[in-house]
PDB file of N, CA and C in Angstrom:
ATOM      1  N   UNK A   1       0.853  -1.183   0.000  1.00  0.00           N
ATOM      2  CA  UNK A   1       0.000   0.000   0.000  1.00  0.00           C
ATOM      3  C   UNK A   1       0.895   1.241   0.000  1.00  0.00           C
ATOM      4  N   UNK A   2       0.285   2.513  -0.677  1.00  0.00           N
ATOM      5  CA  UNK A   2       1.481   3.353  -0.922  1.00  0.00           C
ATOM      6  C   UNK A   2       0.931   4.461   0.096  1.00  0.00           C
ATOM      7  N   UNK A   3       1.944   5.207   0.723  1.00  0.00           N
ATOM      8  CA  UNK A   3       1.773   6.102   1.559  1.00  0.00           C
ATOM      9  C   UNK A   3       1.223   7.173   0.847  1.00  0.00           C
ATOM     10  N   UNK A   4       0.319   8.276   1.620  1.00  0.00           N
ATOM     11  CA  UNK A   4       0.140   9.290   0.658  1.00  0.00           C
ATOM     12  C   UNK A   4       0.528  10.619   1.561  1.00  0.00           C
ATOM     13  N   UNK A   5       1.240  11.741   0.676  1.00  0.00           N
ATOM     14  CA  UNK A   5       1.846  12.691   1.756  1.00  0.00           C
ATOM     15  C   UNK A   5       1.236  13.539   1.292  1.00  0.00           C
ATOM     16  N   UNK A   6       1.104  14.740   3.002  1.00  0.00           N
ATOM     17  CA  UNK A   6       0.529  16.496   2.623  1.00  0.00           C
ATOM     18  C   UNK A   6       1.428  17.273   2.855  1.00  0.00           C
ATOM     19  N   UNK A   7       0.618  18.127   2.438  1.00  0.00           N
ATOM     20  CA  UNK A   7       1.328  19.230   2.384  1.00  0.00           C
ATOM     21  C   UNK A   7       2.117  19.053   4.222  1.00  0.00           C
ATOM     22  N   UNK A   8       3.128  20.290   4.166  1.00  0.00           N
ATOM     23  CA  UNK A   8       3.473  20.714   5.406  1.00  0.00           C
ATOM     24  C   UNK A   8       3.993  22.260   5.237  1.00  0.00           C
ATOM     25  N   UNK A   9       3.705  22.749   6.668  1.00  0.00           N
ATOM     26  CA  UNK A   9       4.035  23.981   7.136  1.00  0.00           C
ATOM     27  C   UNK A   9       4.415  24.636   8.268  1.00  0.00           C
ATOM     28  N   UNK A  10       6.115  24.952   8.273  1.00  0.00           N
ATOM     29  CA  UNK A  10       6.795  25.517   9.324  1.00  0.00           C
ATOM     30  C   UNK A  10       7.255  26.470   9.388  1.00  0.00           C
ATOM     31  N   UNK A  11       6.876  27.333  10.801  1.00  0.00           N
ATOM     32  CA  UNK A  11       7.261  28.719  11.148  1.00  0.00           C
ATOM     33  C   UNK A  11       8.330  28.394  11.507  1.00  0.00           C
ATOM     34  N   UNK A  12       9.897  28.930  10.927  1.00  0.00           N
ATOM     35  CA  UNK A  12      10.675  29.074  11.250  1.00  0.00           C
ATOM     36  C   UNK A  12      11.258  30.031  11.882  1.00  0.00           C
ATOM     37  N   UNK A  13      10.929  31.283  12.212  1.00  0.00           N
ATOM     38  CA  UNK A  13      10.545  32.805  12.755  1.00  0.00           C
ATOM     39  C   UNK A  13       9.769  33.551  11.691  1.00  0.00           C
ATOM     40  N   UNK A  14      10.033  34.538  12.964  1.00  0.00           N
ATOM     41  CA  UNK A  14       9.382  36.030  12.564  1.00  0.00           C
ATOM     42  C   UNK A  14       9.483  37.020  12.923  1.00  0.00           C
ATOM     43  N   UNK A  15       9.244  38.361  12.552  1.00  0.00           N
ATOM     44  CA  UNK A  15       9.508  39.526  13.261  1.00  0.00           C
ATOM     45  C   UNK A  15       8.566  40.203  12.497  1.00  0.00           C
ATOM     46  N   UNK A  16       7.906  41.677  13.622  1.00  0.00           N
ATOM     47  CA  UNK A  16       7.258  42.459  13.231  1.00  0.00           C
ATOM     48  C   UNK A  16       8.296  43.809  13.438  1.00  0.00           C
ATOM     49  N   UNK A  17       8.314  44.737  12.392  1.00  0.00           N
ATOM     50  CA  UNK A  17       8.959  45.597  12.631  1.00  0.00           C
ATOM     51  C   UNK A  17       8.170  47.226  12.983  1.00  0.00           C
ATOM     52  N   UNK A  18       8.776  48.272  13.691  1.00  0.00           N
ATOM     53  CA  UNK A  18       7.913  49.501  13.536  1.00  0.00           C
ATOM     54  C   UNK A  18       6.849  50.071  13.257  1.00  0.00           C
ATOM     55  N   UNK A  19       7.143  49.625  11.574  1.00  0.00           N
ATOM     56  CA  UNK A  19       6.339  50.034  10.514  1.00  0.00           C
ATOM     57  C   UNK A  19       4.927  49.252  10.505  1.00  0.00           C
ATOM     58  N   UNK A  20       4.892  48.041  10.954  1.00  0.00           N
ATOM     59  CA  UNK A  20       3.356  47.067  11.004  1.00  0.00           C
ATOM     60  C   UNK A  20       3.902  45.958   9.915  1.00  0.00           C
ATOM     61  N   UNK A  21       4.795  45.648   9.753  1.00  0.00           N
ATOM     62  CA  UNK A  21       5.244  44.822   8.422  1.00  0.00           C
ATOM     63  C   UNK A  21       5.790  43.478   9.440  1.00  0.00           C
ATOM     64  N   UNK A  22       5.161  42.468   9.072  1.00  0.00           N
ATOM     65  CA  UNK A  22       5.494  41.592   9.652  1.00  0.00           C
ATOM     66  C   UNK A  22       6.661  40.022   8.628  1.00  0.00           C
ATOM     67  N   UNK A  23       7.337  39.895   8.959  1.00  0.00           N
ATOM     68  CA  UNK A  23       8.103  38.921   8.075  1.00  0.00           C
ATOM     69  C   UNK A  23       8.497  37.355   8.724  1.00  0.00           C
ATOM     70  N   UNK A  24       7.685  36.747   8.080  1.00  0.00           N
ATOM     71  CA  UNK A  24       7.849  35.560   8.594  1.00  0.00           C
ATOM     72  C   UNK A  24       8.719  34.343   7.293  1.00  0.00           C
ATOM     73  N   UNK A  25       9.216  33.625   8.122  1.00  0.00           N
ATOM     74  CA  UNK A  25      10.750  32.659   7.254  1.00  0.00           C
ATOM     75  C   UNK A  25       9.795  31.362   7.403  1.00  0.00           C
ATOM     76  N   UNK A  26       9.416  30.668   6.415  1.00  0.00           N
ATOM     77  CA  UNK A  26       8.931  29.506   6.364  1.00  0.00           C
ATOM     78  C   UNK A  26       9.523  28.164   5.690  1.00  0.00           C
ATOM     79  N   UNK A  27       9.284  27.502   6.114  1.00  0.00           N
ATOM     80  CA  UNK A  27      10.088  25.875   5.388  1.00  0.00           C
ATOM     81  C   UNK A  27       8.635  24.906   5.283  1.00  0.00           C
ATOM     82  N   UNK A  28       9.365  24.035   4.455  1.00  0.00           N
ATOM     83  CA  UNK A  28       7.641  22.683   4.059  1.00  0.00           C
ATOM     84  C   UNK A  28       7.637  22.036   3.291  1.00  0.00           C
ATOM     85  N   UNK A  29       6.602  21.063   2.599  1.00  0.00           N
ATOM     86  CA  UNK A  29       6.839  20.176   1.678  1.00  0.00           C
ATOM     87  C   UNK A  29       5.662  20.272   1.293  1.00  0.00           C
ATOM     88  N   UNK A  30       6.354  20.323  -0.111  1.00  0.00           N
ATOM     89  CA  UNK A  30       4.636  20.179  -1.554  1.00  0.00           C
ATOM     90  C   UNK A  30       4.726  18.617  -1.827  1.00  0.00           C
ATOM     91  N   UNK A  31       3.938  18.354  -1.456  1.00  0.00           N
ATOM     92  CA  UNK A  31       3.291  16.511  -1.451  1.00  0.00           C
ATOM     93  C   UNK A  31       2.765  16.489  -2.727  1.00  0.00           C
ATOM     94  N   UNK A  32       2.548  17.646  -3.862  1.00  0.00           N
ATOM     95  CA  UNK A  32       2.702  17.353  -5.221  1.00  0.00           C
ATOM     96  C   UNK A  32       3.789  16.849  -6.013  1.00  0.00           C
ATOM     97  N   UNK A  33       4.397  17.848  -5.707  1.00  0.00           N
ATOM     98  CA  UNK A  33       6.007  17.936  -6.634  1.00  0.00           C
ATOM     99  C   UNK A  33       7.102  17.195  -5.544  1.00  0.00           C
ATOM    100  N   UNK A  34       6.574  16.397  -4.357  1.00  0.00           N
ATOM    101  CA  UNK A  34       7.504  15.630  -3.736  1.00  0.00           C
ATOM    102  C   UNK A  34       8.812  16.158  -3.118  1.00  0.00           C
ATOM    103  N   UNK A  35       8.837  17.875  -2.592  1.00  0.00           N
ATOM    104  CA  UNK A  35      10.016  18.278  -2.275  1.00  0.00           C
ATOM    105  C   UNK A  35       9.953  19.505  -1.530  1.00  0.00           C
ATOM    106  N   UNK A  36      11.470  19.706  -0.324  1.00  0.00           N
ATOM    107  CA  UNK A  36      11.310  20.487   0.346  1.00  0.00           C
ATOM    108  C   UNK A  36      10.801  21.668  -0.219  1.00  0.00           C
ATOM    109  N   UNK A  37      10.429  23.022   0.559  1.00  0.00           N
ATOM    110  CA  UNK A  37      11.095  24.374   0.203  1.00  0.00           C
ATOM    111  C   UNK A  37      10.952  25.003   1.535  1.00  0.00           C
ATOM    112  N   UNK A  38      11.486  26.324   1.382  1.00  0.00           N
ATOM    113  CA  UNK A  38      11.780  27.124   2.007  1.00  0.00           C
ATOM    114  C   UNK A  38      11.259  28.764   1.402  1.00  0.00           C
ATOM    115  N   UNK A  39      11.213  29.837   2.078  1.00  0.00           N
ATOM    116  CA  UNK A  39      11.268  31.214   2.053  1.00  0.00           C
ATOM    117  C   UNK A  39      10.979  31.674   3.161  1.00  0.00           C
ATOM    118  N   UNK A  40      10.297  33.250   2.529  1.00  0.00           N
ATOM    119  CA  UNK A  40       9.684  34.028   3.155  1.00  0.00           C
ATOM    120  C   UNK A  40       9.024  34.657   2.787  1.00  0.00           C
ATOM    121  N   UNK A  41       7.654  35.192   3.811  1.00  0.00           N
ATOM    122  CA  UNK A  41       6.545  36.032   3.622  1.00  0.00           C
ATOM    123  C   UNK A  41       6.589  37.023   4.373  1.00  0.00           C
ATOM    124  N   UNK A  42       6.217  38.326   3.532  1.00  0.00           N
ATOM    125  CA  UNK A  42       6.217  39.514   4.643  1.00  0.00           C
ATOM    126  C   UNK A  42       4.103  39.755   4.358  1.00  0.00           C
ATOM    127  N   UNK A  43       3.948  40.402   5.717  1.00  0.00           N
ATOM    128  CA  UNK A  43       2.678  40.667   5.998  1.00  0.00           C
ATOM    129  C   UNK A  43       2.824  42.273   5.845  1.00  0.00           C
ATOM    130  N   UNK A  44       2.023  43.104   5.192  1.00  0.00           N
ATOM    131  CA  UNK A  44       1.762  44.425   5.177  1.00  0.00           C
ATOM    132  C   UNK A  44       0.531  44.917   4.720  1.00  0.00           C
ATOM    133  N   UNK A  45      -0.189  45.777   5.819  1.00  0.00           N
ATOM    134  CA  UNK A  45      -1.509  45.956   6.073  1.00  0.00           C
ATOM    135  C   UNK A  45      -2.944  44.790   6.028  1.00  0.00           C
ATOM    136  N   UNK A  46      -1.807  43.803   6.696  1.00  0.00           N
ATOM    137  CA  UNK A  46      -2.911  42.542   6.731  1.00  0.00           C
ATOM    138  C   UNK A  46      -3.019  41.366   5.441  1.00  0.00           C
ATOM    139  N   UNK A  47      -2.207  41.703   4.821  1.00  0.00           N
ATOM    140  CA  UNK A  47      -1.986  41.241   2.790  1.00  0.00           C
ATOM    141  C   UNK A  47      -0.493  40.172   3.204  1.00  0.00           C
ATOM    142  N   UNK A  48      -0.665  39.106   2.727  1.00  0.00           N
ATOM    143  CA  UNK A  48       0.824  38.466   2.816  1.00  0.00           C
ATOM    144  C   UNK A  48       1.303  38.305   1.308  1.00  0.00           C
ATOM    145  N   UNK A  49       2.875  39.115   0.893  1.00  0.00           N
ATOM    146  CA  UNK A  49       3.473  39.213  -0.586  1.00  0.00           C
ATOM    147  C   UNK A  49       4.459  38.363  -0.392  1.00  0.00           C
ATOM    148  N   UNK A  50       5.490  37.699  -1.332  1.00  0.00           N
ATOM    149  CA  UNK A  50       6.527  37.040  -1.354  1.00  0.00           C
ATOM    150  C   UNK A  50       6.369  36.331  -2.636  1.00  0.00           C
ATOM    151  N   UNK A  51       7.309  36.004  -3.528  1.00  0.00           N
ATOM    152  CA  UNK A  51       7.522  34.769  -4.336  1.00  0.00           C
ATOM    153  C   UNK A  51       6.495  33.867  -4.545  1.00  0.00           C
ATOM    154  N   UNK A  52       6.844  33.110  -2.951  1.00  0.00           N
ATOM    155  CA  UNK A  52       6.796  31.660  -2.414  1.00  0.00           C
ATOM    156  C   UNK A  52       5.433  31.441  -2.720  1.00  0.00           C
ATOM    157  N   UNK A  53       4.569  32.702  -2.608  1.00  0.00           N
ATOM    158  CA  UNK A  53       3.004  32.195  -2.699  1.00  0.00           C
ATOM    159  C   UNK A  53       2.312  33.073  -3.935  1.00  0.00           C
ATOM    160  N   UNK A  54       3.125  34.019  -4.883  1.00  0.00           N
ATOM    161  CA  UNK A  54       3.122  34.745  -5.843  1.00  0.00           C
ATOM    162  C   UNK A  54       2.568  33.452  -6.894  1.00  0.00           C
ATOM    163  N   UNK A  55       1.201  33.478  -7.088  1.00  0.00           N
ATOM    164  CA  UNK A  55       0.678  32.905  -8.408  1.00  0.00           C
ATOM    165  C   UNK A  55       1.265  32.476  -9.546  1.00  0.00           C
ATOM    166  N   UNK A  56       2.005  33.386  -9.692  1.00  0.00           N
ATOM    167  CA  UNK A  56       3.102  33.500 -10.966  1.00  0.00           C
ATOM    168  C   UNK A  56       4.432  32.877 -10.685  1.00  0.00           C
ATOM    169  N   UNK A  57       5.014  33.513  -9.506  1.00  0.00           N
ATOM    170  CA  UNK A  57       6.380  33.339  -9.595  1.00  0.00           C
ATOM    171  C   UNK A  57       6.719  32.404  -8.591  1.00  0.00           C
ATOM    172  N   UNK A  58       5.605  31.650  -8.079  1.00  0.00           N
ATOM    173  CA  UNK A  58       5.933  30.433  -7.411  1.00  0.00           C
ATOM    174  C   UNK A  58       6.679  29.258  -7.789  1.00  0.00           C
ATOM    175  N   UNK A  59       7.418  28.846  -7.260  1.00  0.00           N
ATOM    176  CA  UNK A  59       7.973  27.459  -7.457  1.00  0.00           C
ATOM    177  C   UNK A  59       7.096  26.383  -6.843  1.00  0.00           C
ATOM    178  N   UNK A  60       5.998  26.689  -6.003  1.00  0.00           N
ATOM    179  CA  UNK A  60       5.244  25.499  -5.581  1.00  0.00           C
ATOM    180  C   UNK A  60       3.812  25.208  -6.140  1.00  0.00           C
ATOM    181  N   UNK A  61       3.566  23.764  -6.184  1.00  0.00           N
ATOM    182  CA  UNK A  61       1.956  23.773  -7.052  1.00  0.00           C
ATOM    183  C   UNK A  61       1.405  24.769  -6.658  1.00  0.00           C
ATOM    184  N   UNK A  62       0.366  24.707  -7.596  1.00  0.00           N
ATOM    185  CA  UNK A  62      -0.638  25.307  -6.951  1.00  0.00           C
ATOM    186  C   UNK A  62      -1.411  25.022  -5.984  1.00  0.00           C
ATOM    187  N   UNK A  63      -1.971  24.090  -5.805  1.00  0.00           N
ATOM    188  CA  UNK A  63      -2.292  23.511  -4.649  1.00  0.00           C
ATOM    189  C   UNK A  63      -1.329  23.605  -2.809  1.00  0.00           C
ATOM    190  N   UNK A  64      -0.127  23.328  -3.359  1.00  0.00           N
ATOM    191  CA  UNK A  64       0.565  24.070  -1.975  1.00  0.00           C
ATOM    192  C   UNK A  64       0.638  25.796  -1.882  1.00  0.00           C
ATOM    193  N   UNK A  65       0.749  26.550  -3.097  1.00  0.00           N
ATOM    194  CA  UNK A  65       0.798  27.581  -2.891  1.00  0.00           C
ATOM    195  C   UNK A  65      -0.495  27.892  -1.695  1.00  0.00           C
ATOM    196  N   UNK A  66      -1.866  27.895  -2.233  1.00  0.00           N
ATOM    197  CA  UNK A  66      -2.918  28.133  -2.139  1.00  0.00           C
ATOM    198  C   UNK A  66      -2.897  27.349  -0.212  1.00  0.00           C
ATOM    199  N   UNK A  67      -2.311  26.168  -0.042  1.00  0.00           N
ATOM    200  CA  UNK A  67      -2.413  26.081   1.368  1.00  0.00           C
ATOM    201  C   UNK A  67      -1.545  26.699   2.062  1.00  0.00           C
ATOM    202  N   UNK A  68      -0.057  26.853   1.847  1.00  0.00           N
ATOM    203  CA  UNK A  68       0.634  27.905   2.237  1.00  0.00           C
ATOM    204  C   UNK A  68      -0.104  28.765   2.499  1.00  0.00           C
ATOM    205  N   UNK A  69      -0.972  29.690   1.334  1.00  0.00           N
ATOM    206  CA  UNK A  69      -1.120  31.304   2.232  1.00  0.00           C
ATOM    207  C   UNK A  69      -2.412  31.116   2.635  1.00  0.00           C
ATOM    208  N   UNK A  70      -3.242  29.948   2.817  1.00  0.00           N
ATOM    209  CA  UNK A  70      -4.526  30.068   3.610  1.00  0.00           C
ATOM    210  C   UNK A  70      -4.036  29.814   5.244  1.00  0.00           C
ATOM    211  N   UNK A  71      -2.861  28.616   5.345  1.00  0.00           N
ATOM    212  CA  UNK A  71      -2.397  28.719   6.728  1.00  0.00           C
ATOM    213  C   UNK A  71      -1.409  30.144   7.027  1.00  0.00           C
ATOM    214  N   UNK A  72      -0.833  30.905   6.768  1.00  0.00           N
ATOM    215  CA  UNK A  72      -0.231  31.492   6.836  1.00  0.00           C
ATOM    216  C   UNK A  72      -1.192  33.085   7.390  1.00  0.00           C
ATOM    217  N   UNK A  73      -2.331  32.998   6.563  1.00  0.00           N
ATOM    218  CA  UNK A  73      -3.742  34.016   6.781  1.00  0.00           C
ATOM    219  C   UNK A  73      -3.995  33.510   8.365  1.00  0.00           C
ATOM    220  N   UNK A  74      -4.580  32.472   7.940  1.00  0.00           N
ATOM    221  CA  UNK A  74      -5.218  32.026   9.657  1.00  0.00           C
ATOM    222  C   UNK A  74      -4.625  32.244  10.627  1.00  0.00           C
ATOM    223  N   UNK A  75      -2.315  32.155  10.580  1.00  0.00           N
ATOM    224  CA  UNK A  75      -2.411  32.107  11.645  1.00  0.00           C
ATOM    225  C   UNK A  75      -2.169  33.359  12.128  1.00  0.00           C
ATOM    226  N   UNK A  76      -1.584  34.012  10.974  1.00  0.00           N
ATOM    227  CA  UNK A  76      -1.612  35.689  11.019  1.00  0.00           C
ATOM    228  C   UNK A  76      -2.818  36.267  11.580  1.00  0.00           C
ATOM    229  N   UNK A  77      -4.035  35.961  11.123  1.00  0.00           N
ATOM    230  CA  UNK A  77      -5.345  36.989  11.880  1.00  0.00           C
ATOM    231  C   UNK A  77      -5.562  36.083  13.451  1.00  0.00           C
ATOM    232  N   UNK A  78      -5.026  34.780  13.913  1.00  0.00           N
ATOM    233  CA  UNK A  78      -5.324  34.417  15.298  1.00  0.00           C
ATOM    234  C   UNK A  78      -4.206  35.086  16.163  1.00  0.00           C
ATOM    235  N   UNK A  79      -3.295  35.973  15.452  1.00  0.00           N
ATOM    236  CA  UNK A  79      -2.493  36.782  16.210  1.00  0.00           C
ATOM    237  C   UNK A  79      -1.038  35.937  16.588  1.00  0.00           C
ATOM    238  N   UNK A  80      -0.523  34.992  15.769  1.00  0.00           N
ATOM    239  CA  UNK A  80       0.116  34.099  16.074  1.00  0.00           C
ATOM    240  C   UNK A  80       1.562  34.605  15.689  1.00  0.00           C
ATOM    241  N   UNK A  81       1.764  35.634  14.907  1.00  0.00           N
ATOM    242  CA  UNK A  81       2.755  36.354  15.040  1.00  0.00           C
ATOM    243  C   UNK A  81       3.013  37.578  16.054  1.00  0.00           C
ATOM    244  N   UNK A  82       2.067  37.753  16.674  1.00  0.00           N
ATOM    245  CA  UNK A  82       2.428  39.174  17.592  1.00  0.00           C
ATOM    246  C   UNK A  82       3.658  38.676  18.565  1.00  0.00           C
TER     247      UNK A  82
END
């Protein structure tokens, strides 16, 4: 029987700076494409930008993109970076 793998997602830090800009360093695995990655997301005015989850300029399915920044939302608005 073959194992089946998900996604994963790790806060590796974070920091909020002055300004309200929050930057968080993430690591994980796309259980599509079978392989680590790594970056980072910065949060500004509540919006998370970066690469990593950039539609376009992602290196991860779509499908991990899309769970990347839905966990990344959630844990941002439960205040999990303050």
């Amino acid at each position: 029987m073959s194992e089946k793998h998900q996604h994963v997602l790790y806060i590796v830090d974070f920091v909020t700076t002055g300004f309200n800009t929050t930057f968080v360093k993430i690591k994980g695995y796309d259980a599509i494409l079978e392989r680590e990655f790594e970056g980072e997301v910065k949060f500004l005015d509540d919006r998370p930008f970066g690469d990593i989850i950039h539609p376009e300029r992602s290196l991860l399915s779509p499908e991990c993109r899309q769970y990347v920044q839905e966990r990344l939302l959630n844990k941002y608005h439960a205040g999990e970076f303050n």
